[in-house]
N, C-alpha and C. Protein backbone atom coordinates (compact mmCIF):
# COMPACT_ATOMS: atom_id res chain seq x y z
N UNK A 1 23.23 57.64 102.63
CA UNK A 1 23.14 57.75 104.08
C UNK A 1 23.37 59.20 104.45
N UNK A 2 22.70 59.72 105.48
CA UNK A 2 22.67 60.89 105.75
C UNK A 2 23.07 61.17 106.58
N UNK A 3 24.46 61.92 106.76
CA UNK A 3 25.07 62.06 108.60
C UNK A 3 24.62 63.62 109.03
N UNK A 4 23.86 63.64 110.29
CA UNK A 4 23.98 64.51 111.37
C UNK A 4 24.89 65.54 111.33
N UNK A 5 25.39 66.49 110.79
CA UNK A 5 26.12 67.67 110.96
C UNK A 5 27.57 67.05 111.62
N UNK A 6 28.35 66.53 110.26
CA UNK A 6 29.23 66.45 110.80
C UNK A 6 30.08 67.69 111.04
N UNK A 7 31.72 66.92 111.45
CA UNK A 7 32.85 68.39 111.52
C UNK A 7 33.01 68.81 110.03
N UNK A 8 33.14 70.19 110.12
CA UNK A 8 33.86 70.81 109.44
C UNK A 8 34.87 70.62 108.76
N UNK A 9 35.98 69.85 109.38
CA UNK A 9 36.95 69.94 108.51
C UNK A 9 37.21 68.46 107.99
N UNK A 10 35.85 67.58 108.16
CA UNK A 10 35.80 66.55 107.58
C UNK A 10 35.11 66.75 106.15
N UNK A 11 34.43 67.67 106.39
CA UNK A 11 33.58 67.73 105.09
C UNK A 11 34.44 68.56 104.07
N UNK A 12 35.46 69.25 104.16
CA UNK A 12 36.52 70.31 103.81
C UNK A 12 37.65 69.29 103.05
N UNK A 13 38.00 68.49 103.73
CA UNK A 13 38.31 66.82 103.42
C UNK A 13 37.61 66.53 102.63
N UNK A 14 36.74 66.06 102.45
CA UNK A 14 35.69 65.15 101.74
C UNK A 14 35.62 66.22 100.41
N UNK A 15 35.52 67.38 100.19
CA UNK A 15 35.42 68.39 99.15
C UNK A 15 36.52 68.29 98.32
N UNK A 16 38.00 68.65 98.96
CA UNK A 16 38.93 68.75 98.68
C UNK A 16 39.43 67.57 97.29
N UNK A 17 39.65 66.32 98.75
CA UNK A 17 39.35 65.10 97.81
C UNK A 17 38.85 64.44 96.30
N UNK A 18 37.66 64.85 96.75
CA UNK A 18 36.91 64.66 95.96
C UNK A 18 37.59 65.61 94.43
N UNK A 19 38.13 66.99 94.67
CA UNK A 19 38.07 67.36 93.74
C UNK A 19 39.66 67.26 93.16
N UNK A 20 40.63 66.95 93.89
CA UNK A 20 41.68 66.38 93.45
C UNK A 20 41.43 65.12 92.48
N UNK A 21 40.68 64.26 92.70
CA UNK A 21 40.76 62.92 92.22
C UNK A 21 40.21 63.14 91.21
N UNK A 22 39.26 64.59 90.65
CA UNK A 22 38.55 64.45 89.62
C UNK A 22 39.05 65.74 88.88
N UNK A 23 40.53 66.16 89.37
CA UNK A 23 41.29 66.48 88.57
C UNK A 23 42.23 65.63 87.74
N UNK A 24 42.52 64.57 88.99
CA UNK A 24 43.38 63.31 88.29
C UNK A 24 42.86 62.00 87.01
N UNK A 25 41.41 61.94 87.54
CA UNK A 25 41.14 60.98 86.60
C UNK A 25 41.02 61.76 85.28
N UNK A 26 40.21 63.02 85.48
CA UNK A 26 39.63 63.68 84.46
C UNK A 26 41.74 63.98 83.24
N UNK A 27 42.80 64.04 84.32
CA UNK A 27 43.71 63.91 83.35
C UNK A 27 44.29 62.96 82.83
N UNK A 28 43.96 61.43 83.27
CA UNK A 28 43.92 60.41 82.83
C UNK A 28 43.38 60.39 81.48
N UNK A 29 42.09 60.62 81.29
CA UNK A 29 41.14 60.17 80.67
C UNK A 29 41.42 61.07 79.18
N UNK A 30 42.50 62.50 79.69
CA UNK A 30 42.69 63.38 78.48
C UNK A 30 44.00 62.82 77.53
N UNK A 31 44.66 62.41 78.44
CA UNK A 31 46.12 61.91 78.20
C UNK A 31 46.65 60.76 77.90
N UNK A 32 45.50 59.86 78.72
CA UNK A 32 45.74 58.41 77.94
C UNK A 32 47.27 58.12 78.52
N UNK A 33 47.39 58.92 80.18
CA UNK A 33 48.84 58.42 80.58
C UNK A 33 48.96 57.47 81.64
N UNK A 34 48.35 56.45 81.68
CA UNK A 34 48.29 55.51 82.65
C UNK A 34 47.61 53.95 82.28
N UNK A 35 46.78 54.36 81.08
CA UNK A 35 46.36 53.37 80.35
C UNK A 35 46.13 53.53 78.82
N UNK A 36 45.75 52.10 78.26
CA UNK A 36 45.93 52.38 76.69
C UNK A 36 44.21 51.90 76.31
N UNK A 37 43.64 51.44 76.93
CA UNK A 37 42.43 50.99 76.88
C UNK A 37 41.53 52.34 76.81
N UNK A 38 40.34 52.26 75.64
CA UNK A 38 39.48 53.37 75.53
C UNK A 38 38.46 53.10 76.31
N UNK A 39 38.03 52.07 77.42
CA UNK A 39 37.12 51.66 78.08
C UNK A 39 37.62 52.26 79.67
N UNK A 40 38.52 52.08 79.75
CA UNK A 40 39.29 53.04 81.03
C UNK A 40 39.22 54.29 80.82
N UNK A 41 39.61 54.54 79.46
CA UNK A 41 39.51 56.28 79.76
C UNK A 41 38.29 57.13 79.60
N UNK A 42 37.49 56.35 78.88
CA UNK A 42 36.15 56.62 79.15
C UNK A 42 35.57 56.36 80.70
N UNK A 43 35.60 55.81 81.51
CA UNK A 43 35.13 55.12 83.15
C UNK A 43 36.54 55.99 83.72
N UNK A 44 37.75 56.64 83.78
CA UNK A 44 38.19 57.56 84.06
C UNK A 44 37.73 59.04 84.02
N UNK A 45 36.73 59.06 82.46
CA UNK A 45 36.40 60.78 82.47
C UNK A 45 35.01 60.72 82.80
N UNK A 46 34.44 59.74 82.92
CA UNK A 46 33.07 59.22 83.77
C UNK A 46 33.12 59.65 85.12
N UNK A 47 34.05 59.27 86.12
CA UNK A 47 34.53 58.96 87.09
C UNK A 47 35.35 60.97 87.49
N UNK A 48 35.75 61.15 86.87
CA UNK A 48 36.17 62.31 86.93
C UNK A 48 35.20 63.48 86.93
N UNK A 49 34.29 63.52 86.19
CA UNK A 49 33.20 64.56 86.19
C UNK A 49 32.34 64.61 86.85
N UNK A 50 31.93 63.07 87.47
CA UNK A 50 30.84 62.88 88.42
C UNK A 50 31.82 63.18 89.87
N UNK A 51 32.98 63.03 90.21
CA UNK A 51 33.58 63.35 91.35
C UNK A 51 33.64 64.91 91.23
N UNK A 52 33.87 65.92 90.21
CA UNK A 52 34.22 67.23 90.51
C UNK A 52 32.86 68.07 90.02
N UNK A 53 31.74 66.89 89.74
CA UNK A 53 30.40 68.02 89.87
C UNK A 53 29.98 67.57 91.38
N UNK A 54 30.15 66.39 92.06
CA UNK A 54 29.55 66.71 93.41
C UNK A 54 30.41 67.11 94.35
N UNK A 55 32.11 67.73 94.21
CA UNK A 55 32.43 68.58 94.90
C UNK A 55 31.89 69.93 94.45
N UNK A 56 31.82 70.29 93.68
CA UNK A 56 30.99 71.50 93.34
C UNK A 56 29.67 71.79 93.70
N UNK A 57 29.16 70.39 93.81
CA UNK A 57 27.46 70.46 94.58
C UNK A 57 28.06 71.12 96.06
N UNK A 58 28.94 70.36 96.75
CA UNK A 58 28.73 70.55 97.80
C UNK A 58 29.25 71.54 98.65
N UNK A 59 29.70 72.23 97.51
CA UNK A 59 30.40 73.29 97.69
C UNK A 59 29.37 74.78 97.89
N UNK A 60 28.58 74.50 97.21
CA UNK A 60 27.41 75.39 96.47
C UNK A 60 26.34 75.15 97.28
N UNK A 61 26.21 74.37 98.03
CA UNK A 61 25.38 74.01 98.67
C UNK A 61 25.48 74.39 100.30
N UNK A 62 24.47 74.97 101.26
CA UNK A 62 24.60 75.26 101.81
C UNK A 62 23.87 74.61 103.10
N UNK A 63 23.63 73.08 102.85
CA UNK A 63 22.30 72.11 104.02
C UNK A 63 23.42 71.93 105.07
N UNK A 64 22.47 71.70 105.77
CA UNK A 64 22.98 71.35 107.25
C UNK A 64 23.23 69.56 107.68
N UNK A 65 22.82 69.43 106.41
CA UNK A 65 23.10 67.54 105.90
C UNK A 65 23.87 67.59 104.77
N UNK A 66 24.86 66.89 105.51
CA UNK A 66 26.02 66.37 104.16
C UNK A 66 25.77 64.88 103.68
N UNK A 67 25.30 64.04 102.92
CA UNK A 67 25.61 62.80 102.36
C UNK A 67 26.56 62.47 101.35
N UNK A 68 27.27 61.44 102.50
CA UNK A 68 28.68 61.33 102.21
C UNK A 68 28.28 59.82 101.78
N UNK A 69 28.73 59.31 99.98
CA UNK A 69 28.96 58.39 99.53
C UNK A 69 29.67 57.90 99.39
N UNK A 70 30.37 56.65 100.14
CA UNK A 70 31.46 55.74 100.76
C UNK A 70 31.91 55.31 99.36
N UNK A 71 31.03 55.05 98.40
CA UNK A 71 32.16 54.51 96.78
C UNK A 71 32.62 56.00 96.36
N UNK A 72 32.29 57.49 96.86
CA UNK A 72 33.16 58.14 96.45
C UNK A 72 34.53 58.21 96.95
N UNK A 73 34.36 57.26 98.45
CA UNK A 73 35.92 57.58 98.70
C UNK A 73 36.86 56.57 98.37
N UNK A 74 36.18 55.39 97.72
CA UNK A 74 37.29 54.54 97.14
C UNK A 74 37.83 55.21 95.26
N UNK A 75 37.36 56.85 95.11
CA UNK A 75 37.94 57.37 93.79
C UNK A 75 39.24 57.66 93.82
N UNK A 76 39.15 58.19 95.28
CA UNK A 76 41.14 58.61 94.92
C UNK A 76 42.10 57.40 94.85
N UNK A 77 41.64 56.31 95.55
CA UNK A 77 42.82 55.22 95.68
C UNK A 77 42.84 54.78 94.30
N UNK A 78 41.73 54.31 93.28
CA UNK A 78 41.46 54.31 91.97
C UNK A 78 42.44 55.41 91.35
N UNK A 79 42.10 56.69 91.19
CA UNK A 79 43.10 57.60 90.86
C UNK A 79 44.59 57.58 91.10
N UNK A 80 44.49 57.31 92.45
CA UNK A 80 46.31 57.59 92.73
C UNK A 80 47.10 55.59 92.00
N UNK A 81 46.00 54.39 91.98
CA UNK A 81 46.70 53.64 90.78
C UNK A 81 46.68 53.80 89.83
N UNK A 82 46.15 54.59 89.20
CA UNK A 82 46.27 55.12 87.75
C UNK A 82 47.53 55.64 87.71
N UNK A 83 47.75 56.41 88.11
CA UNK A 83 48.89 57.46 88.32
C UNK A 83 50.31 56.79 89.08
N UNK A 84 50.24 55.94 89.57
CA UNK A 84 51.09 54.83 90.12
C UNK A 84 51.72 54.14 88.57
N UNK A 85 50.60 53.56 87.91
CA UNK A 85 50.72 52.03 86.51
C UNK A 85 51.12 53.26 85.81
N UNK A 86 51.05 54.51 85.14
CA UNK A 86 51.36 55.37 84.78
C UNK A 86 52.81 55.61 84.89
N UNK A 87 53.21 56.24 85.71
CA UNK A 87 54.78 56.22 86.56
C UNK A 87 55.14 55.08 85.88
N UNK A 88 55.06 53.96 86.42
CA UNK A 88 55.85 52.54 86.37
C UNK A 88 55.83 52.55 84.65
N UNK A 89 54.77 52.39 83.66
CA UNK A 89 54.76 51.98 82.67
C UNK A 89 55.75 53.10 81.94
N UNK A 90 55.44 54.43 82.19
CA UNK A 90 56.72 55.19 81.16
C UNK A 90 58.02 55.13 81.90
N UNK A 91 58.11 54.91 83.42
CA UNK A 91 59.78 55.19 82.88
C UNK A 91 60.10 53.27 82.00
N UNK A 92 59.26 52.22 82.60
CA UNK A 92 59.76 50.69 81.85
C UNK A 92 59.65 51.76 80.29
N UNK A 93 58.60 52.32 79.52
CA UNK A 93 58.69 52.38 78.08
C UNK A 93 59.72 53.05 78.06
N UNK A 94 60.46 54.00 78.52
CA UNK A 94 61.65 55.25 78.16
C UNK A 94 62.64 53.94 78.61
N UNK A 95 62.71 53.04 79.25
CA UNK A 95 63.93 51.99 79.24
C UNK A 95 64.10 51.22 78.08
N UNK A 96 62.86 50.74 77.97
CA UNK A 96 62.57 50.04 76.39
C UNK A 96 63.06 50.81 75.11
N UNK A 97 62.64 51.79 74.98
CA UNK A 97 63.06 52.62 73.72
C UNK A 97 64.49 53.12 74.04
N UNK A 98 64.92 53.15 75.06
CA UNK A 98 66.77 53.28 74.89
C UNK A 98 67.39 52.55 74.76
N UNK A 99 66.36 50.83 74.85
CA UNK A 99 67.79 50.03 74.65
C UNK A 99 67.58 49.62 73.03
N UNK A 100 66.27 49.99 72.71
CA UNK A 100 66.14 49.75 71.35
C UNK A 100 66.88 50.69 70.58
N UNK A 101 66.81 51.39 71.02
CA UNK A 101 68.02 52.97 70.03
C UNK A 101 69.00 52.46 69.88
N UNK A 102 69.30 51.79 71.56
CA UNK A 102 71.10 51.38 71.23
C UNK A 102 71.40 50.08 70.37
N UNK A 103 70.47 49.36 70.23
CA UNK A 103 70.56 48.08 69.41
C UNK A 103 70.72 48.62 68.40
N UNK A 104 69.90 49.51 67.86
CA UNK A 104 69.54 49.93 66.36
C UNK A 104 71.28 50.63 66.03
N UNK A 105 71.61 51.45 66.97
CA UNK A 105 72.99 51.83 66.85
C UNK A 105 74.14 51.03 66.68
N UNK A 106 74.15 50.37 67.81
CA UNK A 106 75.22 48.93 67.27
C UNK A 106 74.93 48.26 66.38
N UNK A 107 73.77 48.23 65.87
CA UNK A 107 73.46 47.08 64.72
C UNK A 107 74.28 48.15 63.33
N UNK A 108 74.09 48.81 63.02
CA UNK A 108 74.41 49.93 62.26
C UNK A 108 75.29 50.55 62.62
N UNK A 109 76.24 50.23 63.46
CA UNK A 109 77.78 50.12 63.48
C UNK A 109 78.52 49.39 63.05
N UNK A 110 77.84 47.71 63.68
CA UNK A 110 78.48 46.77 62.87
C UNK A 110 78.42 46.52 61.41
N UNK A 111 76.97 46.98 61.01
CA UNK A 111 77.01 46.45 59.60
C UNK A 111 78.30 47.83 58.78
N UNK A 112 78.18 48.64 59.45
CA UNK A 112 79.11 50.07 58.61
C UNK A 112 80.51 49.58 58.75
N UNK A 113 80.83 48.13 59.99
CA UNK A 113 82.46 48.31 60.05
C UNK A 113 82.71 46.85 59.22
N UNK A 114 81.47 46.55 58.93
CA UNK A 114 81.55 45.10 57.90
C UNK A 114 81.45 45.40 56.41
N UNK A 115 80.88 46.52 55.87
CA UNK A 115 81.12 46.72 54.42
C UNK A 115 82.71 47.01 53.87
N UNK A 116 82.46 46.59 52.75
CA UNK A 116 83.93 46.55 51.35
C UNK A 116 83.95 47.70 50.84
């Protein structure tokens, strides 16, 4: 769809955006920090390159028509849950692996205060 000359600082918005989110997925997709699936991080660095080559189109571009694609703006909310399940899943794993340390520690206390 093709809008009429919009504002300025919608389209400045719309650039911006765009290229945040395809900094975020694109570090998803390197890091493997939000998911463990290679089908996500592939459709993350999919998703990432096609968002920060058409902020770069439109950057570079100088028409007096902007077409603004409405599934690009459901990328950042996509992005910012990545980065949400991300958060949540390492600090639960850094809880998990401390209480496993400490098991492993008491277990190997007790057995050291039970030998002859």
């Amino acid at each position: 769809m093709t809008v009429p000359i919009i504002p300025n600082i919608v389209v400045v918005f719309y650039i911006v955006s765009l290229a945040l989110t395809a900094v975020v997925l694109l570090g998803v997709a390197i890091t493997s920090f939000a998911t463990t699936s290679r089908v996500d991080r592939v459709l993350a660095g999919i998703g990432g390159a096609l968002a920060g080559y058409y902020a770069y189109y439109l950057l570079s571009s100088n028409d007096e028509y902007v077409t603004i694609f409405y599934a690009a703006l459901l990328l950042p909310f996509y992005a910012g849950r990545k980065l949400y399940l991300g958060f949540r899943d390492r600090d639960r794993t850094r809880a998990e692996r401390a209480a496993a340390a400490e098991a492993i520690r008491a277990a190997e206390e007790w057995r050291s205060a039970r030998r002859w």
